[in-house]
N, C-alpha and C. Protein backbone atom coordinates (compact mmCIF):
# COMPACT_ATOMS: atom_id res chain seq x y z
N UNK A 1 -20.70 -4.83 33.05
CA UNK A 1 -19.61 -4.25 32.32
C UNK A 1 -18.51 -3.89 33.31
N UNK A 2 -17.03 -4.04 32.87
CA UNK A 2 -16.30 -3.60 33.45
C UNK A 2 -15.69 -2.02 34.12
N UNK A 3 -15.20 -1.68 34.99
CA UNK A 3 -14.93 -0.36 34.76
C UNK A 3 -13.62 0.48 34.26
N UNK A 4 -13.57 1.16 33.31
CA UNK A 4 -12.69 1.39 32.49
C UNK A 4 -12.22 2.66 33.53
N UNK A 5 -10.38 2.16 33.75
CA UNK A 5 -9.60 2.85 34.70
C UNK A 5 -8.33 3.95 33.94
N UNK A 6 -9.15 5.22 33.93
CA UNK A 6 -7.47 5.81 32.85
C UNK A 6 -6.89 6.39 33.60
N UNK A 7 -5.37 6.55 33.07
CA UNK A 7 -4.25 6.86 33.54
C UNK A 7 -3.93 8.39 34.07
N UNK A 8 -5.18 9.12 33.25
CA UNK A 8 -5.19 10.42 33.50
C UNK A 8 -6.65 10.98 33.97
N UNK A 9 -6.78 12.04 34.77
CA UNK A 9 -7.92 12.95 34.68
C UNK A 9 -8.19 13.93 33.79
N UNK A 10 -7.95 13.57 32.85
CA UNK A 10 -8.96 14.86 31.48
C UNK A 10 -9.99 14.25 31.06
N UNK A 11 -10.76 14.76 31.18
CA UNK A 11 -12.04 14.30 30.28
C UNK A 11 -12.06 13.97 28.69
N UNK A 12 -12.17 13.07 28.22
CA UNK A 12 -12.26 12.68 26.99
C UNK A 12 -13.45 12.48 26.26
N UNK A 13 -13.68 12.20 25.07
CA UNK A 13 -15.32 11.88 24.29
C UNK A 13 -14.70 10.89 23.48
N UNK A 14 -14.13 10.33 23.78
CA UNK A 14 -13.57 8.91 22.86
C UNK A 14 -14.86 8.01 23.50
N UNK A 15 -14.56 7.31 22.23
CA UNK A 15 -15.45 5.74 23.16
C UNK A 15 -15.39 4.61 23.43
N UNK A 16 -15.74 3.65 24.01
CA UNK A 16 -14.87 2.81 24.36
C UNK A 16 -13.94 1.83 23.54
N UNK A 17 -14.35 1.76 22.28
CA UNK A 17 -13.89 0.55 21.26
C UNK A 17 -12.00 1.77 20.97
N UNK A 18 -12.43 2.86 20.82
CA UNK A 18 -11.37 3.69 20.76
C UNK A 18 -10.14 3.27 22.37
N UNK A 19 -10.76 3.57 23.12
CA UNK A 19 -9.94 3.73 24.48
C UNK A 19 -9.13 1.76 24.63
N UNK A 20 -10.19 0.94 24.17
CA UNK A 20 -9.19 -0.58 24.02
C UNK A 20 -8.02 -0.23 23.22
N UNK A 21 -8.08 -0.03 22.20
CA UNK A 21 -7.04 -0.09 21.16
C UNK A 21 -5.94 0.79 22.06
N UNK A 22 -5.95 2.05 22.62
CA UNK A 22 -5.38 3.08 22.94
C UNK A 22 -4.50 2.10 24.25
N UNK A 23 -5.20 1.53 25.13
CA UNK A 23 -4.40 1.13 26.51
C UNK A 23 -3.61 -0.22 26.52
N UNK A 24 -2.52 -0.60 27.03
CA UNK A 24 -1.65 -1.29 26.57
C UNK A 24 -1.89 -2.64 27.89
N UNK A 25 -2.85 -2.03 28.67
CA UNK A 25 -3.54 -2.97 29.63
C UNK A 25 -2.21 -4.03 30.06
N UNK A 26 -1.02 -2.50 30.64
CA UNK A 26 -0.19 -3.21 31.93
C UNK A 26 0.92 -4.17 31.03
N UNK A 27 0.82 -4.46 29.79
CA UNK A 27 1.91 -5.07 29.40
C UNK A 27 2.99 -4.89 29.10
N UNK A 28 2.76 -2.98 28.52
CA UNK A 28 4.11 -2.57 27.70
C UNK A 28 5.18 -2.80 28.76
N UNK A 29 5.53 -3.06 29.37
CA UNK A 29 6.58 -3.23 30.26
C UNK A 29 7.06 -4.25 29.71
N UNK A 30 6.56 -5.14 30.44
CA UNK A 30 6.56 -6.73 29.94
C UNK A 30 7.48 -6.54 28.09
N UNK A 31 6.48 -6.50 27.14
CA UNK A 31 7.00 -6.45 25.93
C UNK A 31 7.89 -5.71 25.85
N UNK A 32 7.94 -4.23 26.00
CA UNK A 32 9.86 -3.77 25.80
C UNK A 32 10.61 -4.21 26.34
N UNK A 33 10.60 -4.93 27.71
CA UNK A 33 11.73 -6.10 27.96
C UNK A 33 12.11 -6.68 27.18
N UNK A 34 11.31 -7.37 26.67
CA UNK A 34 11.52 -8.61 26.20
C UNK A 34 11.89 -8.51 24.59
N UNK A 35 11.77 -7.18 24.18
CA UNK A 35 12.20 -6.40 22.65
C UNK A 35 13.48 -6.22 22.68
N UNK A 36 13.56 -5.84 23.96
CA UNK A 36 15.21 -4.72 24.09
C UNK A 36 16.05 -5.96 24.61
N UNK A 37 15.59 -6.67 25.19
CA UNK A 37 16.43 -8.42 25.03
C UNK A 37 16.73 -8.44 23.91
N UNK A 38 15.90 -8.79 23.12
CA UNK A 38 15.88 -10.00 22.13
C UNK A 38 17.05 -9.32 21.15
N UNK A 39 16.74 -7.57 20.73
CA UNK A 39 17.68 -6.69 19.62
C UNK A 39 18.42 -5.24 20.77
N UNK A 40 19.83 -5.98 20.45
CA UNK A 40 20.78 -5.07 21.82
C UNK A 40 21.34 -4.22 20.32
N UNK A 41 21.19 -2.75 20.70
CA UNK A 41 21.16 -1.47 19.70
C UNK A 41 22.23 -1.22 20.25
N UNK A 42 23.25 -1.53 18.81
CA UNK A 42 24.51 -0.58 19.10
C UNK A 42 24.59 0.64 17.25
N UNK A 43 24.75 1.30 18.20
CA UNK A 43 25.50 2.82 17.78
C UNK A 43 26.47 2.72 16.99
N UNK A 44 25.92 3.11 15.46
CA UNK A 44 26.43 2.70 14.40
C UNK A 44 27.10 4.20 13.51
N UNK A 45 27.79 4.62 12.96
CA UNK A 45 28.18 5.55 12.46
C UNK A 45 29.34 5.64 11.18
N UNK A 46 28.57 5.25 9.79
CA UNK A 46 29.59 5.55 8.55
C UNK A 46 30.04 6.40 8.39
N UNK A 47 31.40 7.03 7.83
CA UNK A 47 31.56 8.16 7.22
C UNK A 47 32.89 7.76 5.91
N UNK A 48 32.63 8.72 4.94
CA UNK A 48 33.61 8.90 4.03
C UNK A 48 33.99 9.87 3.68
N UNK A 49 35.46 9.62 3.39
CA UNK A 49 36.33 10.59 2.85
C UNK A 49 36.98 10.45 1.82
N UNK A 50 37.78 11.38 1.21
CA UNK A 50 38.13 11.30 -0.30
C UNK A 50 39.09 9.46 -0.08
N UNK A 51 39.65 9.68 0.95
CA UNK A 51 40.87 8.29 1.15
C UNK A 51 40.35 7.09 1.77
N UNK A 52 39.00 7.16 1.95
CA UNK A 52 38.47 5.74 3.04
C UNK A 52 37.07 5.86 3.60
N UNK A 53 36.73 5.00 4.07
CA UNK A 53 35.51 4.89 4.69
C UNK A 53 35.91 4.10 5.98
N UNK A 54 35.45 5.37 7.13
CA UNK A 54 35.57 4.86 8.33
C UNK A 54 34.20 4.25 9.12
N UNK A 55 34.10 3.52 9.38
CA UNK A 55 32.65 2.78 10.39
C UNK A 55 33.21 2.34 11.88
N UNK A 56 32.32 3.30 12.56
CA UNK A 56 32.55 3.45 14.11
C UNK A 56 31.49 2.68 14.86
N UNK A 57 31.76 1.72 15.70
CA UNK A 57 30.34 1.49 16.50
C UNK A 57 31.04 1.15 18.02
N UNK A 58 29.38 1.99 18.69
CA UNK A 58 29.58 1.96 19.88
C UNK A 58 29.40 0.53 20.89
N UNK A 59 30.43 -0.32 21.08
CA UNK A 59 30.41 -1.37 22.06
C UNK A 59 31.29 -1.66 23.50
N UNK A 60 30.76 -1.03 24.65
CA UNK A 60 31.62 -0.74 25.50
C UNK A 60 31.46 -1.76 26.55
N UNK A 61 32.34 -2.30 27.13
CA UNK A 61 32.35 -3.64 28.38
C UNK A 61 33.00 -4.89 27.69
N UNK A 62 33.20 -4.54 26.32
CA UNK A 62 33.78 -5.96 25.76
C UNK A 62 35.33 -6.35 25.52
N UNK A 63 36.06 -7.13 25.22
CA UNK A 63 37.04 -7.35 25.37
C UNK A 63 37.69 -7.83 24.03
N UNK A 64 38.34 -7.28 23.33
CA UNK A 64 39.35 -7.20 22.08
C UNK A 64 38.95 -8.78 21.08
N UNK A 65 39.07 -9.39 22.33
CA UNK A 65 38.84 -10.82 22.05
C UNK A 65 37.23 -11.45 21.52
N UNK A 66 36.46 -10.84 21.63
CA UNK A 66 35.17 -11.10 22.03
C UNK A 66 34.37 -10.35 20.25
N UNK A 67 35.34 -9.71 19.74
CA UNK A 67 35.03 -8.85 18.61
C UNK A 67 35.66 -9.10 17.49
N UNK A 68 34.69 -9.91 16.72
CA UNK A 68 35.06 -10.88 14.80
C UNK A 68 34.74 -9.43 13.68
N UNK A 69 35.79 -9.76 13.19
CA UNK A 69 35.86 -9.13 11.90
C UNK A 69 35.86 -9.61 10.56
N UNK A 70 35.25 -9.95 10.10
CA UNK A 70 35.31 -10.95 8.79
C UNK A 70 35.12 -10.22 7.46
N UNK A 71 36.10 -10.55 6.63
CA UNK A 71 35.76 -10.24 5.00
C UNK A 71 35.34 -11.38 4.23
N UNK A 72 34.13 -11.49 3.26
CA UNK A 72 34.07 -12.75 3.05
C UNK A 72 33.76 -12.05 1.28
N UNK A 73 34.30 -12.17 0.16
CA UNK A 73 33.84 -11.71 -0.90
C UNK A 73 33.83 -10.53 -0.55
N UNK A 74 32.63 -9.57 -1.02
CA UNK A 74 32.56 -8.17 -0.86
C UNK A 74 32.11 -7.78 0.35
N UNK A 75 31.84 -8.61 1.45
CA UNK A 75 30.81 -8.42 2.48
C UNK A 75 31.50 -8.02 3.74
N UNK A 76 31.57 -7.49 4.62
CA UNK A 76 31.98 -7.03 5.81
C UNK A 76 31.32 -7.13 6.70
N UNK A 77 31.86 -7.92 7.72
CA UNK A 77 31.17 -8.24 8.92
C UNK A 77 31.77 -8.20 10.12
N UNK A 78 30.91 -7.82 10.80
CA UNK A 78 31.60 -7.22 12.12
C UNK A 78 30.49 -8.23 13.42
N UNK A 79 30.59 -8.38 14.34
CA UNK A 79 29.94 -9.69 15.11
C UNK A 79 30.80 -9.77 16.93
N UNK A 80 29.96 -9.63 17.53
CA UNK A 80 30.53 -10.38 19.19
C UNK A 80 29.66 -10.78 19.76
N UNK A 81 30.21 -11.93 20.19
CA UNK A 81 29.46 -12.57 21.45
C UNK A 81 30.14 -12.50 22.78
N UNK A 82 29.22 -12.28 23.86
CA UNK A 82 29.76 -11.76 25.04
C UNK A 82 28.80 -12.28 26.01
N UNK A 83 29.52 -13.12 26.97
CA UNK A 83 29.02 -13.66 28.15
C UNK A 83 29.06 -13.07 29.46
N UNK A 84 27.93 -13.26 30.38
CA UNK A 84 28.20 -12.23 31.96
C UNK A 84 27.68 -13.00 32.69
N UNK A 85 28.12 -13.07 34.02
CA UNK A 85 27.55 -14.06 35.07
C UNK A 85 27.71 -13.21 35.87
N UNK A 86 26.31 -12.71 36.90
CA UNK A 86 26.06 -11.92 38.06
C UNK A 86 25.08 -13.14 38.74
N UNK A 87 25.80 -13.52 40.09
CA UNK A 87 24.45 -14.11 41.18
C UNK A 87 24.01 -15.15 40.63
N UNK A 88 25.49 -15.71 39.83
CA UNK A 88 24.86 -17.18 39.01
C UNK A 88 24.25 -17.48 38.17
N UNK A 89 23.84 -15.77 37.67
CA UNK A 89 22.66 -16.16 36.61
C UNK A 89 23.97 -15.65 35.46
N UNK A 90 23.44 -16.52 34.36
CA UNK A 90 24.73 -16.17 32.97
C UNK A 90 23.41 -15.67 31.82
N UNK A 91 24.00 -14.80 31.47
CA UNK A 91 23.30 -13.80 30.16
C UNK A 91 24.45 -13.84 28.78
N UNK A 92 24.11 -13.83 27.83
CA UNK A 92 24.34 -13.88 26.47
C UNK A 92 24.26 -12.70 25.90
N UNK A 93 24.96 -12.17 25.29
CA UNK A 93 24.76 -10.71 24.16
C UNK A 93 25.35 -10.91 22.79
N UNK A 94 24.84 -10.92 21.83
CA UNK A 94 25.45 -10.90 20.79
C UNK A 94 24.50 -9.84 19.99
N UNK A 95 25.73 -9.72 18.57
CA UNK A 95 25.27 -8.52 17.69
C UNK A 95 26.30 -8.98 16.64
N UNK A 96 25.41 -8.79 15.26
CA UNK A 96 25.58 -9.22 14.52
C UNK A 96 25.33 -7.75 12.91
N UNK A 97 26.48 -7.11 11.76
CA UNK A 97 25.97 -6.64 11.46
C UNK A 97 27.11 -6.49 10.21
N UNK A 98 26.49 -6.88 8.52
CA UNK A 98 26.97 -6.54 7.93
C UNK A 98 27.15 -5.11 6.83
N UNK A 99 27.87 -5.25 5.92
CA UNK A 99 28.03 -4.24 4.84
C UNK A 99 28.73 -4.51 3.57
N UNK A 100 28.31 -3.81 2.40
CA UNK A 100 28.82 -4.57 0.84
C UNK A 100 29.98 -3.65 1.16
N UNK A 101 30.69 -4.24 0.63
CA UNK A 101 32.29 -3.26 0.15
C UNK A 101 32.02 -3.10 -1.63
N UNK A 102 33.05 -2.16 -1.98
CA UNK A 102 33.23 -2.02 -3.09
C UNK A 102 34.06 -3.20 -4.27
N UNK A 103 33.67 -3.64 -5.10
CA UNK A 103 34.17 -5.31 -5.93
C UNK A 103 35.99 -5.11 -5.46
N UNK A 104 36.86 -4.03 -5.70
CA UNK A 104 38.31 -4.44 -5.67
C UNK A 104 38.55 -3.76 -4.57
N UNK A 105 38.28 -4.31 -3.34
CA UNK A 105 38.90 -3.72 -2.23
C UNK A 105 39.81 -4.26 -1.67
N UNK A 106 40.90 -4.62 -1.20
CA UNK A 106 42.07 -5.64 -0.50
C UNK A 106 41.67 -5.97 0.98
N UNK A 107 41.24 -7.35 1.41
CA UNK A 107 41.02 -6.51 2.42
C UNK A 107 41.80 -7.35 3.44
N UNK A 108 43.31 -7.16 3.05
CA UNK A 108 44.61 -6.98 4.12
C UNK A 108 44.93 -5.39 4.59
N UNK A 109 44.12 -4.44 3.91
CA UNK A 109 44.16 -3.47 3.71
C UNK A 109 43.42 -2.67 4.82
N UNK A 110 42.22 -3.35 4.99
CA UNK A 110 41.39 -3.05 6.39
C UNK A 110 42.05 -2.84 7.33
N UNK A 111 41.83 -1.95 8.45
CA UNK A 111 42.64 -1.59 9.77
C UNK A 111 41.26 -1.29 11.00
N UNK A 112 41.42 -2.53 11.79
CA UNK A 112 40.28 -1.85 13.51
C UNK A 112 41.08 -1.55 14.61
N UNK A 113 40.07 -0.68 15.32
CA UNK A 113 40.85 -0.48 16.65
C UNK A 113 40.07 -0.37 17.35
N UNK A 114 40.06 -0.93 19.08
CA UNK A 114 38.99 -0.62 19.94
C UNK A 114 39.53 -0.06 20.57
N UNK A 115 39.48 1.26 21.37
CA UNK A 115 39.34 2.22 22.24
C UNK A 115 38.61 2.57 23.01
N UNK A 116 38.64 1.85 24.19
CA UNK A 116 37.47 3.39 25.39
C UNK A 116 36.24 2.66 24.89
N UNK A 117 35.53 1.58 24.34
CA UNK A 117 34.33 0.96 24.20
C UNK A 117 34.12 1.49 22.63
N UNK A 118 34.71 2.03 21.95
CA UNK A 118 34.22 2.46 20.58
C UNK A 118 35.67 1.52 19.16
N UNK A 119 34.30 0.52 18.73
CA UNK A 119 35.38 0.34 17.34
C UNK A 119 35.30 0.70 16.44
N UNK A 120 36.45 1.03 15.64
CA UNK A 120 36.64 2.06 14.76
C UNK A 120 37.38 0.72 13.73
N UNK A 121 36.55 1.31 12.52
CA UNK A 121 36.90 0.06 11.14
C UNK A 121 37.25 1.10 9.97
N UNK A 122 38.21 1.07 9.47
CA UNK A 122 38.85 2.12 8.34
C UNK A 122 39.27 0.71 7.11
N UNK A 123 38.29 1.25 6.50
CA UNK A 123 38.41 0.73 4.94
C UNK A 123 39.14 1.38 3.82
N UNK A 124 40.09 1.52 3.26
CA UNK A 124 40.76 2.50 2.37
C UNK A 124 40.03 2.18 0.82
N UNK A 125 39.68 2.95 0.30
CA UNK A 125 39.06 3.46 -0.91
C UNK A 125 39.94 2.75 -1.88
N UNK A 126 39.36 1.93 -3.00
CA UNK A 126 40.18 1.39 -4.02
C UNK A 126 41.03 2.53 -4.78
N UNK A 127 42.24 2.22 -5.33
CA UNK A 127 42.68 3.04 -6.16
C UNK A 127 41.99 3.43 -7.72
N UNK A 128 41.94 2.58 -8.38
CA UNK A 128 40.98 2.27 -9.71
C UNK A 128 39.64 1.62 -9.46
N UNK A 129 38.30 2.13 -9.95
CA UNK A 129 37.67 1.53 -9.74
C UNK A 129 37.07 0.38 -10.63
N UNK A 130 36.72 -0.74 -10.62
CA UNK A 130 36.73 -2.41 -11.72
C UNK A 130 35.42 -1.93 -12.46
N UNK A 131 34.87 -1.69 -13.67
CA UNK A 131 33.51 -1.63 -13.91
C UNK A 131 32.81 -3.00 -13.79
N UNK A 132 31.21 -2.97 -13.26
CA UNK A 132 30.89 -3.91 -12.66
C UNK A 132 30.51 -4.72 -14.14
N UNK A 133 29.99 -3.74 -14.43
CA UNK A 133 29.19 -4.50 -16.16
C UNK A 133 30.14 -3.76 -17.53
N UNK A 134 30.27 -5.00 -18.36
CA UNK A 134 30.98 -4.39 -19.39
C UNK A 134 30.06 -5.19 -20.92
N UNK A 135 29.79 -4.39 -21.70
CA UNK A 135 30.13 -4.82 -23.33
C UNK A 135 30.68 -6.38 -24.48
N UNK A 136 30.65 -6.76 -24.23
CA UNK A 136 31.60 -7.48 -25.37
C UNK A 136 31.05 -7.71 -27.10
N UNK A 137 31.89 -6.77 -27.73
CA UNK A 137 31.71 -6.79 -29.00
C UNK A 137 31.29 -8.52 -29.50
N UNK A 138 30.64 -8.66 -30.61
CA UNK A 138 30.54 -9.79 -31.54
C UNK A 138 31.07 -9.70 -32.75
N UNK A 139 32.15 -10.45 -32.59
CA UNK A 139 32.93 -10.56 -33.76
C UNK A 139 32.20 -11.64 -34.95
């Protein structure tokens, strides 16, 4: 049998089928690399007010250019891809992330701004709102 090496000195009464499941046997490294590669977490923040809905997210090192804004139907999408070359080696980042808008929103009406690594997306609140489902009598 092998000898089972823990990370700590407390004495335990677990047993061994318990203590496999429990030890990550040297990989977790390995795998949160390769997690925190794969999904790059940016810092997301809605808010509303009586006049709009502002959506802030945190993306800092990127360049004006590098940052899509798309309205497509009701959908809002926000998206960059961003390239880096250190020591020859070239890395890729992208992020990708939508949201429903409300059915009559204009959206020439939309306003972004990047600042200091933070973009800021201000949606202005419809004036009337369209009902989604309606009635029709039978004549």
């Amino acid at each position: 049998m092998y000898p089972i090496i823990r990370r700590s000195n407390v004495p335990t009464t677990r047993n061994l089928l318990d203590s496999i499941f429990d030890d990550d046997w040297g990989f977790a490294p390995i795998f949160n690399s390769l997690v925190r590669e794969a999904t790059p977490q940016v810092k997301t923040n809605v808010t509303a007010s009586d006049d709009d809905y502002q959506i802030d997210l945190v993306i800092p090192g990127l360049a004006k250019s590098d940052i899509n804004i798309d309205v497509n139907d009701t959908t809002l999408s926000i998206s960059y891809e961003a390239k880096e070359e250190t020591n020859n080696i070239v890395s890729y980042n992208s992020f990708h992330r939508s949201w429903t808008l409300p059915i009559n929103i204009d959206p020439a009406s939309i306003n972004a701004e990047y600042n200091q690594g933070i973009l800021s997306v201000i949606v202005p609140k419809p004036e009337a709102e369209i009902p989604v489902s309606h009635r029709i009598k039978v004549k």
